[in-house]
Protein backbone atom coordinates (compact mmCIF):
# COMPACT_ATOMS: atom_id res chain seq x y z
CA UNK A 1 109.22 122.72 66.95
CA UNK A 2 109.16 121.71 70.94
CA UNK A 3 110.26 124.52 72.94
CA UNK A 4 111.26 124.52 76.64
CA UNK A 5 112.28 120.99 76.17
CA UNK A 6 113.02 119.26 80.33
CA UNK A 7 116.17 118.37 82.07
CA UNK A 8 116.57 115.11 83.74
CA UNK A 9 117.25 117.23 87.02
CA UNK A 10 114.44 118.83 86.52
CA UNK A 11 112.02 115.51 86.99
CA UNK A 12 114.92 114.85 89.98
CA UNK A 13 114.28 118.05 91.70
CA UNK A 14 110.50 117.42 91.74
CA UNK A 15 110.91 113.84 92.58
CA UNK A 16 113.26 114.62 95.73
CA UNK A 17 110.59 117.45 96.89
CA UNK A 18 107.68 115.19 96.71
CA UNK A 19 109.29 112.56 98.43
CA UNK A 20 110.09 114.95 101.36
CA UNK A 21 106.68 116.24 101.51
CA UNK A 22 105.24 112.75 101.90
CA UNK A 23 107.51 111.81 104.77
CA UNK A 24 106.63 115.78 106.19
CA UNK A 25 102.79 114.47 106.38
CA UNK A 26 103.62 111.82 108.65
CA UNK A 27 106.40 113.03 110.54
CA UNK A 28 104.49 116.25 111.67
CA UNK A 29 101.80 114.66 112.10
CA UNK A 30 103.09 111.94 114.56
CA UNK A 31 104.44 115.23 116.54
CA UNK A 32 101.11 117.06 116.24
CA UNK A 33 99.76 114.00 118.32
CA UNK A 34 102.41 114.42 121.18
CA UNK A 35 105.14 111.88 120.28
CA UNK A 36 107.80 114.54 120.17
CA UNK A 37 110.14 111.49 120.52
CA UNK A 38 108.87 109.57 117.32
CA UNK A 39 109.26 106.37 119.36
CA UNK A 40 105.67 106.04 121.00
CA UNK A 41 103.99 102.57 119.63
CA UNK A 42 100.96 104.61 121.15
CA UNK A 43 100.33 107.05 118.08
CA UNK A 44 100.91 104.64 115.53
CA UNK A 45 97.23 103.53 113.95
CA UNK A 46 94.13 104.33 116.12
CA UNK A 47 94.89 108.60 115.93
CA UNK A 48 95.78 107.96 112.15
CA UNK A 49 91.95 106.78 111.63
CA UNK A 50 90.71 110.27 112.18
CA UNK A 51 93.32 112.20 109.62
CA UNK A 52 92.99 109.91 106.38
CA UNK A 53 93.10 112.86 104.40
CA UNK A 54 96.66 113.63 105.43
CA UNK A 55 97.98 110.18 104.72
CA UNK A 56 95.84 110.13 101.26
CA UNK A 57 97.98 113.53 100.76
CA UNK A 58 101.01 111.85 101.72
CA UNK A 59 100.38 108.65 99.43
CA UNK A 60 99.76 111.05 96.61
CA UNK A 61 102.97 113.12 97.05
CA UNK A 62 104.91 109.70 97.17
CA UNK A 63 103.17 108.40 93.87
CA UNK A 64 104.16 111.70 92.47
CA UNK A 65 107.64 111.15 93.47
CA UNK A 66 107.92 107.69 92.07
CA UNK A 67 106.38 109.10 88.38
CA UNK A 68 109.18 112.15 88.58
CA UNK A 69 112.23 109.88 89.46
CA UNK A 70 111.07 107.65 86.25
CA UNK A 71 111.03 110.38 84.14
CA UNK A 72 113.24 111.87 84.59
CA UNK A 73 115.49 108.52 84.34
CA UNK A 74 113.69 107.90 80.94
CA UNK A 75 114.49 111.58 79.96
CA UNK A 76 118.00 110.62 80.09
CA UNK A 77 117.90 108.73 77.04
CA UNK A 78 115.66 111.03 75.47
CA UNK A 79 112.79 113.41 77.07
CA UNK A 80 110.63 112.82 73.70
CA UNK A 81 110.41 109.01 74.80
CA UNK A 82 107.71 110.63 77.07
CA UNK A 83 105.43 111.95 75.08
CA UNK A 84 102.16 109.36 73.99
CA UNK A 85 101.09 111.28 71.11
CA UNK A 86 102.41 110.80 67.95
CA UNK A 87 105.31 112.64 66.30
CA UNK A 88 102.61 114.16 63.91
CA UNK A 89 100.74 115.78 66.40
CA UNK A 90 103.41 117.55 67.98
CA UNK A 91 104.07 120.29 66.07
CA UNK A 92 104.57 121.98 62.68
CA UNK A 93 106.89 123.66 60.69
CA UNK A 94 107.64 127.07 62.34
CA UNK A 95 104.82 126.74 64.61
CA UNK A 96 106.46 126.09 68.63
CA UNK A 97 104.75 123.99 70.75
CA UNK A 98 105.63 123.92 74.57
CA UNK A 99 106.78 120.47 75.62
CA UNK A 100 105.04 120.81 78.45
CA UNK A 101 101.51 120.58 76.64
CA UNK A 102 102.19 117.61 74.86
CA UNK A 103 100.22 114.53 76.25
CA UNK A 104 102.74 112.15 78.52
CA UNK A 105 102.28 108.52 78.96
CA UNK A 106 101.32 107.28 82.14
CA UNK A 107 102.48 105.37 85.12
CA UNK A 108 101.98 102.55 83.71
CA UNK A 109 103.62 103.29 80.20
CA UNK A 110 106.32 104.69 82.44
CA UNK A 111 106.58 101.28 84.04
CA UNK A 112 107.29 99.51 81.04
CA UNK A 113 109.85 102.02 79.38
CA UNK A 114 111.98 102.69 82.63
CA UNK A 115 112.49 98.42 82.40
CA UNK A 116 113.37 98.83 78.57
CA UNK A 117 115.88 101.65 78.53
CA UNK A 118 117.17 100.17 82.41
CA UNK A 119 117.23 96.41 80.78
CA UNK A 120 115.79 95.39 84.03
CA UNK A 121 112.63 93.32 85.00
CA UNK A 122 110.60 94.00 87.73
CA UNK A 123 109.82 90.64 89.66
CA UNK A 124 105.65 90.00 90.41
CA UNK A 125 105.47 91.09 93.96
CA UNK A 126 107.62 94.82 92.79
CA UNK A 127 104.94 95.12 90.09
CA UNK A 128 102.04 93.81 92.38
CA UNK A 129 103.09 96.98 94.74
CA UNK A 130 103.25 99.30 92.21
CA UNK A 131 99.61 98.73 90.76
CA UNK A 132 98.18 98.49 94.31
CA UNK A 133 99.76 101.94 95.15
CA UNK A 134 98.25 103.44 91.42
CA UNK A 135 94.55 102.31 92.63
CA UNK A 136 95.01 103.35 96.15
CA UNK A 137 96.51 106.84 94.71
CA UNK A 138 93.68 107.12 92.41
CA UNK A 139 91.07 106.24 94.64
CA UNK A 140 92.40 109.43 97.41
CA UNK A 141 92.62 111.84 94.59
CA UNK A 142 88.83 111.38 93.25
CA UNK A 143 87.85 110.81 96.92
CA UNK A 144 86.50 107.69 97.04
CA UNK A 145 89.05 105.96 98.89
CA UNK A 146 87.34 103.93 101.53
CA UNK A 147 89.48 101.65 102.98
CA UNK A 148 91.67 102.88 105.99
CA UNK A 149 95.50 103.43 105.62
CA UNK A 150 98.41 103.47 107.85
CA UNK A 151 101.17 105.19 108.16
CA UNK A 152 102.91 101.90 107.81
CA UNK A 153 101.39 101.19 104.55
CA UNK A 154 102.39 104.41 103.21
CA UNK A 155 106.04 104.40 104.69
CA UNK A 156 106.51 100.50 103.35
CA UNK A 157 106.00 101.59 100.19
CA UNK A 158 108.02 104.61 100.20
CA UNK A 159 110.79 102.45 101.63
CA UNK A 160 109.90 99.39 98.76
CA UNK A 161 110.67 102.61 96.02
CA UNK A 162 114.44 104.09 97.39
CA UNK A 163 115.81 100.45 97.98
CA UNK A 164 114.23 98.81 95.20
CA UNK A 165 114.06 100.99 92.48
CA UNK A 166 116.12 104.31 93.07
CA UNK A 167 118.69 102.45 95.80
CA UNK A 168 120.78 103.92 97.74
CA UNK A 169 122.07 107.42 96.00
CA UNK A 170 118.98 108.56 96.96
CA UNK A 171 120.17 109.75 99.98
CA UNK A 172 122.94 111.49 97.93
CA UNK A 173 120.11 113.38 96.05
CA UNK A 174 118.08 114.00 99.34
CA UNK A 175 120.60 116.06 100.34
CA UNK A 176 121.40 117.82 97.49
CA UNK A 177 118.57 118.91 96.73
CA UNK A 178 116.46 119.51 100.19
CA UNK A 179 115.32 122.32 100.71
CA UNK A 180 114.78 123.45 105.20
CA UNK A 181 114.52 126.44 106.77
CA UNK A 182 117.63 127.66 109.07
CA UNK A 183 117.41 126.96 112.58
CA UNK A 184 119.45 129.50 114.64
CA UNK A 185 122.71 129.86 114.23
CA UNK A 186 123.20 126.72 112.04
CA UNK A 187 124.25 126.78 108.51
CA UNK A 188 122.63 125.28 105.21
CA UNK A 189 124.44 121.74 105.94
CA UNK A 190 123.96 121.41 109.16
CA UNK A 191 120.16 122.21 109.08
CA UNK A 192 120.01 119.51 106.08
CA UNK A 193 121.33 117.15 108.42
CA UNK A 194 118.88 117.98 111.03
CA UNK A 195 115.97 116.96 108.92
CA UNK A 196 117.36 113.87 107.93
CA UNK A 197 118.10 113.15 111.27
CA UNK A 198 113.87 113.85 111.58
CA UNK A 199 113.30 111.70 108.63
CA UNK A 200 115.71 108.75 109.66
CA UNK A 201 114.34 108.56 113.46
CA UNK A 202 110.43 108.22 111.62
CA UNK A 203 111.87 105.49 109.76
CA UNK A 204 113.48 103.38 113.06
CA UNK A 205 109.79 104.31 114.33
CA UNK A 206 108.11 101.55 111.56
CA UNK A 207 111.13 99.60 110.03
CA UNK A 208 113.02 96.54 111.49
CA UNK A 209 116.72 97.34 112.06
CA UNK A 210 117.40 95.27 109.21
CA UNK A 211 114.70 97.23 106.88
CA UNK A 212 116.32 100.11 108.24
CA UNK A 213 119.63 100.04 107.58
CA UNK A 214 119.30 98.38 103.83
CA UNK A 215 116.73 101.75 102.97
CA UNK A 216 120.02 103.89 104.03
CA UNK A 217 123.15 101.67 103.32
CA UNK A 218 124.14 100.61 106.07
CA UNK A 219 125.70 97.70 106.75
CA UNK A 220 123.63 95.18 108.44
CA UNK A 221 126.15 94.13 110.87
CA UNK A 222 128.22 96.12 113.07
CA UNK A 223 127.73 98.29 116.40
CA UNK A 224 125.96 101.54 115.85
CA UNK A 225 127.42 104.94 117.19
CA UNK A 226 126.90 108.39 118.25
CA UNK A 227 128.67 110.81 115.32
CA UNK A 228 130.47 113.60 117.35
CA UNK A 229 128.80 116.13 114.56
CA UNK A 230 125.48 115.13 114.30
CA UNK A 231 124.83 114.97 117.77
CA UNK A 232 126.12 117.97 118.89
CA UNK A 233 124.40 120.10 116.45
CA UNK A 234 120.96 118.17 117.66
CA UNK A 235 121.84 119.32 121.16
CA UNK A 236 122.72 123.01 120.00
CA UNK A 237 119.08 123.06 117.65
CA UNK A 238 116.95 121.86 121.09
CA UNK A 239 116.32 118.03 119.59
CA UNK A 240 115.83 115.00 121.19
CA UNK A 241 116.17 112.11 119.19
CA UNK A 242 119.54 109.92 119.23
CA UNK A 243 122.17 110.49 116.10
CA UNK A 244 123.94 107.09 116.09
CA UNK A 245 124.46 106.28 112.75
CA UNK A 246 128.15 105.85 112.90
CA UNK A 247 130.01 102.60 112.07
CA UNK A 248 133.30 101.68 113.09
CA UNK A 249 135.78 101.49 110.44
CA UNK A 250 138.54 99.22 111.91
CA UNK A 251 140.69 99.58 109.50
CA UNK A 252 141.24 103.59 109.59
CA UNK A 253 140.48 103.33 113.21
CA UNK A 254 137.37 105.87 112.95
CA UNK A 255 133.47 106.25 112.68
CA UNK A 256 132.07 106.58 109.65
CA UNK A 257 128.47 108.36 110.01
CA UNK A 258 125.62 107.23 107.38
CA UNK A 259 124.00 110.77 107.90
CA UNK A 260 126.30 113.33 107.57
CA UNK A 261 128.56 111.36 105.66
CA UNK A 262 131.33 112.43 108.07
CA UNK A 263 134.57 110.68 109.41
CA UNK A 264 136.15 110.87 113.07
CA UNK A 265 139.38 109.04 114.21
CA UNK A 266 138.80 107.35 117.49
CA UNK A 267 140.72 105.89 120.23
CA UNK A 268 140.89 102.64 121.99
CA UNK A 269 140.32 103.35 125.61
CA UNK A 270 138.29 101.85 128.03
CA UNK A 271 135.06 104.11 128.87
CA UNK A 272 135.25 105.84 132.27
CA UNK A 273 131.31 104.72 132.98
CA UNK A 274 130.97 101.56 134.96
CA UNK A 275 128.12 100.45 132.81
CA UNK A 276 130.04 100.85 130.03
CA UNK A 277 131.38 98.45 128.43
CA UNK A 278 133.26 100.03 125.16
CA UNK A 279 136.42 101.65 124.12
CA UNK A 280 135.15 104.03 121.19
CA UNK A 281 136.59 107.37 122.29
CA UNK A 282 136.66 110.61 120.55
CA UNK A 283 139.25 112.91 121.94
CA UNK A 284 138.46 116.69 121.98
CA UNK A 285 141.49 117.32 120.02
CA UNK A 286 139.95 115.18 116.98
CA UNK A 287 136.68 116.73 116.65
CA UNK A 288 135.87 120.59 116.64
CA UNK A 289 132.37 119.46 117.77
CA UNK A 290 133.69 118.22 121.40
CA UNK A 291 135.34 120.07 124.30
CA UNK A 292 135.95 116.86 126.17
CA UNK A 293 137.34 113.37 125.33
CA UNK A 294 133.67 111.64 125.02
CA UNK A 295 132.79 108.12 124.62
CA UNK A 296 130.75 107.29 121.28
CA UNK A 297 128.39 104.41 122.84
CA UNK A 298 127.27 106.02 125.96
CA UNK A 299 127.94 109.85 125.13
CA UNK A 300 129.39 110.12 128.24
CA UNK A 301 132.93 112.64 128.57
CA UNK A 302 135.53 111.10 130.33
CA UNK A 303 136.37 113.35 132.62
């Protein structure tokens, strides 16, 4: 009999983990190298020559992400559907076998049974990706990988996965699952937020707006601002980089931020700045993150 038989969360968890260790690579990287803002063109290829080894380790914790997420969609139906050996060989009578020392199809068997149990078809250029990433993935982990990668390669495919194949709750999973250490004085949340706040900034680094906003849900129209939340607690943990990834929700007149997922009524009034030219206003009184009425384009309190 199969013993210690997996959870779909279980190939989840690892999947989520992975996928933040392949963006990690990069992203601390890219800091290493002095762009603290994650905005200078200036560290985007020629430093990346010298450290292929990270980005092979970062393409290799990606692949690994892709193979969990499968499985552990396929293990939904039924874990056994991953095993490649046949029933026969798996156990016998009152003999227990761990499932985990069975022999598991591969990436590309995985391929062909997520489309079967999804009832989906990947289109040419989807599969095309896929078996370009397996070589370059297998090529890094037996070191023989000889033709230089970006970052850009490695953070098109990433993005090619989430929208393509996982879509967009995979920022619901992201965040249920990260795992960060505290900064100061910030709880559990807020320091998740932080990190996506890291992650999404790499992204607008290497993605069109368009890109962008399609790998998070976002609409692709529509005025981006700050969220009262998110950017106060990057100004309380010392960071730099702009959290505007609110939309305005006309209809319950408030922003609606794509990171933290929270909501702020607004008011229409003109913005005290002179080269200002909106009328988004948070009022102190509708956000425990302000102290002053503050302006959601400009960040500037109108006092």
């Amino acid at each position: 009999m199969l013993r210690n038989i997996p959870r779909p969360e279980d190939f989840a968890l690892l999947s989520v983990q992975y996928l933040a260790q392949a963006i990690d690579h990069i992203l601390n990287t890219e800091k290493n190298f002095g762009d603290f803002t994650l905005s200078d063109t200036e560290y985007t290829d020629e430093p990346w020559e010298h450290h292929q080894g990270i980005l092979g380790n970062s393409l290799i914790m990606l692949f690994l992400s892709i193979e969990n997420y499968l499985k552990s969609e396929i293990c939904k139906v039924s874990p056994l559907l991953l095993i490649s050996n046949e029933p026969s060989k798996w156990g016998v009578k009152n003999v227990d076998k761990d499932f985990e020392d069975q022999f598991f199809h591969p990436f590309d068997d995985l391929i062909v049974i997520y489309q079967e149990i999804k009832g989906v078809a990947f289109d040419a250029a989807l599969k095309s990706d896929f078996e370009v990433l397996r070589k370059k993935r297998n090529k890094c982990v037996h070191g023989i990988q000889r033709e230089k990668m970006t970052p850009q390669y490695v953070l098109d495919a990433m993005r090619v996965f989430l929208v393509k194949i996982w879509g967009v709750s995979w920022l619901q999973s992201f965040r249920e699952i990260l795992l960060t250490e505290d900064f100061y004085g910030l709880d559990s949340k807020d320091c998740e937020d932080l990190k996506i706040l890291e992650y999404f900034t790499l992204f607008e680094k290497y993605f069109s707006e368009d890109d962008f906003r399609d790998l998070i849900g976002m609409p692709s129209r529509g005025r981006r601002f700050f969220c009262p939340e998110c950017e106060t607690k990057k100004i309380e943990a010392g960071l730099i980089y702009d959290a505007d990834y609110a939309l305005h929700n006309h209809a319950n007149q408030e922003v609606e931020c794509y990171l933290c997922t929270s909501s702020t009524p607004i008011t229409y009034k003109q913005c005290v700045s002179p080269t200002c030219q909106c009328d988004i206003i948070c009022l102190s009184e509708e956000s425990i993150a302000l102290e002053l009425d503050t302006c959601l384009h400009c960040w500037q309190d109108q006092t």
